[in-house]
N, C-alpha and C. Protein backbone atom coordinates (compact mmCIF):
# COMPACT_ATOMS: atom_id res chain seq x y z
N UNK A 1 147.24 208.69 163.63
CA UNK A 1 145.99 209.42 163.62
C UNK A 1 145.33 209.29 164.97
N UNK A 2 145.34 209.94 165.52
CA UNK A 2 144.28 210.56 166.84
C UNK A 2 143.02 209.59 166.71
N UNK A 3 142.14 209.33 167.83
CA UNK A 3 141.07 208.51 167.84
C UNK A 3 140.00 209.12 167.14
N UNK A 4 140.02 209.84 167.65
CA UNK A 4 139.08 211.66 167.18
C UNK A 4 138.76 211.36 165.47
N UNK A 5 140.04 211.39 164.83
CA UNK A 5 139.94 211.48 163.43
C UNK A 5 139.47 209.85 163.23
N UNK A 6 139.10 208.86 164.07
CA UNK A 6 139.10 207.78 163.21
C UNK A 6 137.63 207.51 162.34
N UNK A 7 136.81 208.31 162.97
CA UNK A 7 135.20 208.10 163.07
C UNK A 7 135.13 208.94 161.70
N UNK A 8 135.61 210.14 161.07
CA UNK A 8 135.39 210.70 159.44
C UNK A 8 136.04 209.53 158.95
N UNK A 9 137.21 209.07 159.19
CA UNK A 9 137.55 208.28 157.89
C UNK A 9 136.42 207.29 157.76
N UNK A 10 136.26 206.63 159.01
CA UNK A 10 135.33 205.53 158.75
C UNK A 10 134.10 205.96 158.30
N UNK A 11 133.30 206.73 158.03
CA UNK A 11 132.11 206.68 157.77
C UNK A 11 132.54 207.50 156.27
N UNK A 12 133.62 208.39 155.76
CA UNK A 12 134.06 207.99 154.36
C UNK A 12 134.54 207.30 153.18
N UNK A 13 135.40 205.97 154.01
CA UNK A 13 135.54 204.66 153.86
C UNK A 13 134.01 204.35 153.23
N UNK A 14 133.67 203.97 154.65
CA UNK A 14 131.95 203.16 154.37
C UNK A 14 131.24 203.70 153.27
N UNK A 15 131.42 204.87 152.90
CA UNK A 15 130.50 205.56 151.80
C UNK A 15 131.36 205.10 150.40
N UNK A 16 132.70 204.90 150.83
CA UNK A 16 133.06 204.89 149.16
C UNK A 16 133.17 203.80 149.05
N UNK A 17 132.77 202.88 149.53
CA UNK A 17 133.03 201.30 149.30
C UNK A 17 131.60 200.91 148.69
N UNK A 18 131.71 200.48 147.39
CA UNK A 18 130.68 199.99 146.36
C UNK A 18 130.45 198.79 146.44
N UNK A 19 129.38 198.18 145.82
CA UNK A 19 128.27 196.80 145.57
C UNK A 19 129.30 196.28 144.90
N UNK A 20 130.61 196.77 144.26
CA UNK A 20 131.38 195.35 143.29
C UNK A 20 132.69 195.23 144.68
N UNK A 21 132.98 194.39 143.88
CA UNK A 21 134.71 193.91 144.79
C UNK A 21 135.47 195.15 144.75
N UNK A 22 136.36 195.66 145.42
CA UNK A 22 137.22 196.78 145.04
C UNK A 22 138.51 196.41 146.07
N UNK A 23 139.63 196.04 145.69
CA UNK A 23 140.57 196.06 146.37
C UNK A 23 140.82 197.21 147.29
N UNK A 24 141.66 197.13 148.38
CA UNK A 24 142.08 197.95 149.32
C UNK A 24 142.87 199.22 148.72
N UNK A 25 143.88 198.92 147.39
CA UNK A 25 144.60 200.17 146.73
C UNK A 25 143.58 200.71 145.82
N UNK A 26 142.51 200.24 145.26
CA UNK A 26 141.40 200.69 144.80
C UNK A 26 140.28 201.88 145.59
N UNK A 27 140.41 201.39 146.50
CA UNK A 27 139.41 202.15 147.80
C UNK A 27 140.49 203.42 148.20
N UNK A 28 141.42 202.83 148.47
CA UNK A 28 142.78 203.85 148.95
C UNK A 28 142.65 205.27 148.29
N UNK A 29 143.24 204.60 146.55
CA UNK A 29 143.30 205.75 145.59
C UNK A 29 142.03 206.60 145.75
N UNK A 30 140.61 206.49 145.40
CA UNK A 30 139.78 206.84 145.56
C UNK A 30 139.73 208.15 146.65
N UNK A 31 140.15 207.12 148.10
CA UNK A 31 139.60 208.04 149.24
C UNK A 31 141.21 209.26 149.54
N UNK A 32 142.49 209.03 148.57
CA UNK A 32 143.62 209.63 148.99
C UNK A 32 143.83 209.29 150.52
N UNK A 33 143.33 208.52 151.27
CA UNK A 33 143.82 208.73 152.55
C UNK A 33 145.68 207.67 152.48
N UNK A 34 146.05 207.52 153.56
CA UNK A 34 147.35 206.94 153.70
C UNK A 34 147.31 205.13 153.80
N UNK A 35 147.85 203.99 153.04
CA UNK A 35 147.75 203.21 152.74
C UNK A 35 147.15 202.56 154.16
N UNK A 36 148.15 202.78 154.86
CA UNK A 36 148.00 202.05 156.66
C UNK A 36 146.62 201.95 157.10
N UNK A 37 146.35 203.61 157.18
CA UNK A 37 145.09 203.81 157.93
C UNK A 37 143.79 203.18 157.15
N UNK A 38 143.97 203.46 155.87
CA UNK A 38 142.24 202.62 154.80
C UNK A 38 142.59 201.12 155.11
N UNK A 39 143.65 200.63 155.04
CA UNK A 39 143.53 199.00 155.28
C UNK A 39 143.17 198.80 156.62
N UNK A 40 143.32 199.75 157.82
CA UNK A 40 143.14 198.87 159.32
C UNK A 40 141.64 199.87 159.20
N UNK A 41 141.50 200.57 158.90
CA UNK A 41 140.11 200.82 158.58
C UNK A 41 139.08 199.99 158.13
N UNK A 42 139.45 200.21 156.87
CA UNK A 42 138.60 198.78 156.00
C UNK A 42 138.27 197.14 156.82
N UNK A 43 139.97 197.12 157.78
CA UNK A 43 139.45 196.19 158.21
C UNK A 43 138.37 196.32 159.58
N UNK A 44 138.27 197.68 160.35
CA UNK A 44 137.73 198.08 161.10
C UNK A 44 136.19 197.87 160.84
N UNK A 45 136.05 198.39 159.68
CA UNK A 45 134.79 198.62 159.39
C UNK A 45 134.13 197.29 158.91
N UNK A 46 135.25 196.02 158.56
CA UNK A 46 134.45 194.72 157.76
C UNK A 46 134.32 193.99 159.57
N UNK A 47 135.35 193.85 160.80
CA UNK A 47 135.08 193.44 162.28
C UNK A 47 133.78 193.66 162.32
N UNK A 48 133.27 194.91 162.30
CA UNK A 48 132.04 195.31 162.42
C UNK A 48 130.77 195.20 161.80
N UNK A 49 131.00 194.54 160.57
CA UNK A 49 129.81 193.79 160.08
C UNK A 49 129.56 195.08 159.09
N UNK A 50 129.53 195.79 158.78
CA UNK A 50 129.43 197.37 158.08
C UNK A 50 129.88 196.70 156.50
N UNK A 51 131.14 196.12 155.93
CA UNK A 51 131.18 195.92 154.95
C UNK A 51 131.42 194.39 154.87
N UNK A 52 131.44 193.54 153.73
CA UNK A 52 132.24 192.13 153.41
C UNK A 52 133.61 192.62 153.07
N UNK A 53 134.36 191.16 153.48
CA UNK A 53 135.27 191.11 152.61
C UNK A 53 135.74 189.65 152.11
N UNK A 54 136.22 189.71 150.61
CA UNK A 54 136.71 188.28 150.38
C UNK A 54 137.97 188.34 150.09
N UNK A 55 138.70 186.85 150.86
CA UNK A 55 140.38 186.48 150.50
C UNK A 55 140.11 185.68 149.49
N UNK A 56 141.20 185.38 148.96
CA UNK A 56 141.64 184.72 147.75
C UNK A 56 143.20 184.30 148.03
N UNK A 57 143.73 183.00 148.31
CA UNK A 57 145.24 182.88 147.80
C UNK A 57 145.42 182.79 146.74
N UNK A 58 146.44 182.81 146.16
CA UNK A 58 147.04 182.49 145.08
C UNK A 58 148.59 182.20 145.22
N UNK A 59 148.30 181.39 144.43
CA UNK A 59 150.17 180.11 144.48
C UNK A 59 150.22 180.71 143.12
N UNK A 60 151.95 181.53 143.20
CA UNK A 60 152.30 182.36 142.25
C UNK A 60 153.62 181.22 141.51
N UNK A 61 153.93 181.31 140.31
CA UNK A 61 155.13 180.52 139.93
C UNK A 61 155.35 178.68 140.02
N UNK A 62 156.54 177.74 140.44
CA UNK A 62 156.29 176.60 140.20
C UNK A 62 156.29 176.20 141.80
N UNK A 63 155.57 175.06 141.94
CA UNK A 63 155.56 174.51 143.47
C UNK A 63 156.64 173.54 143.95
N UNK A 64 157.18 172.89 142.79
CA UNK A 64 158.05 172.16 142.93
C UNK A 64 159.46 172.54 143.95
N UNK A 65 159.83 171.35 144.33
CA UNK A 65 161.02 172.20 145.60
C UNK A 65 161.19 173.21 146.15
N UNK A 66 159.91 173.40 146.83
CA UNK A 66 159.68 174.74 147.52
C UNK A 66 159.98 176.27 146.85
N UNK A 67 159.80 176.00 145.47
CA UNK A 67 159.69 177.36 144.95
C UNK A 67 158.61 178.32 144.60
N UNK A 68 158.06 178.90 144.16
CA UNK A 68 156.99 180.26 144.42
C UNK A 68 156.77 180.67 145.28
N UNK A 69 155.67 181.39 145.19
CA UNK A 69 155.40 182.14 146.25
C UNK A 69 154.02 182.40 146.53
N UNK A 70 153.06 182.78 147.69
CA UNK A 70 151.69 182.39 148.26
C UNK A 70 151.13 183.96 148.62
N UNK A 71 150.53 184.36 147.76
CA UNK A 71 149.76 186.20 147.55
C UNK A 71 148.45 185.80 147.91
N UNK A 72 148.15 186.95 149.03
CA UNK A 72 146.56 186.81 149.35
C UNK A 72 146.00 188.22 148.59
N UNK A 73 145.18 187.98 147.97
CA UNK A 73 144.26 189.11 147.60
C UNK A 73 142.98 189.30 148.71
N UNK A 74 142.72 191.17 148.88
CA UNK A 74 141.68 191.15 149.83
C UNK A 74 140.91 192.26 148.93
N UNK A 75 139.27 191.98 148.64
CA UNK A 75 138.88 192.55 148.16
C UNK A 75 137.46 193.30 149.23
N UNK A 76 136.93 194.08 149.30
CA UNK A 76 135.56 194.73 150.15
C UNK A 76 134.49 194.99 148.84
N UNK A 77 133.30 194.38 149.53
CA UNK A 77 132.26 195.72 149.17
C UNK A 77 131.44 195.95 150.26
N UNK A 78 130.14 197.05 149.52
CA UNK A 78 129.34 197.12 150.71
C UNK A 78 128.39 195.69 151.21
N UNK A 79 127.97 195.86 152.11
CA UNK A 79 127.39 194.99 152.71
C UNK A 79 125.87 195.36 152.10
N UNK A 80 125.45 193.82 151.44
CA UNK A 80 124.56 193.79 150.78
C UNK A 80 123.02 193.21 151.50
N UNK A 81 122.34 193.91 151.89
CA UNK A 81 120.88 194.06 152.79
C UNK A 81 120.14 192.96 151.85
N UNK A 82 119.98 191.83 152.46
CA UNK A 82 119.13 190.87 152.16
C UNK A 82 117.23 190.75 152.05
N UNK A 83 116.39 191.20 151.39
CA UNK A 83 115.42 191.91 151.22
C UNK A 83 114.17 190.62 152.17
């Protein structure tokens, strides 16, 4: 995507990103744009102080002798104006 186009996504991003948690394939589906661009977006727009975002690991399966496996969840919302 051209630089040109980055400034609509982002300020459609920013609009569809709600007051609850919403994962990145959550926001995605919503906005139809292409998986790549809403995640380096999303993350564009959280650099910038515009939205939060929270990680979460999670240790999937048994730990024992180096087995499972280590999933980060990333969730956004909007950035909530402190009164």
């Amino acid at each position: 995507m051209e630089k040109g186009g980055r400034i609509p996504l982002d300020r459609k991003l920013a609009e569809l990103v709600g007051c609850d948690w919403q994962t990145a394939a959550e926001i995605q589906r919503i906005s139809g744009g292409e998986t790549l661009e809403v995640a380096k977006t999303l993350d564009r727009l959280w650099e910038g102080g515009l939205i939060e975002r929270e990680t979460l690991d999670i240790g999937i399966g048994a730990r024992r002798k180096g087995g499972g496996a280590q999933l980060r969840r990333i969730r956004y919302r909007r950035k909530i104006s402190k009164p």
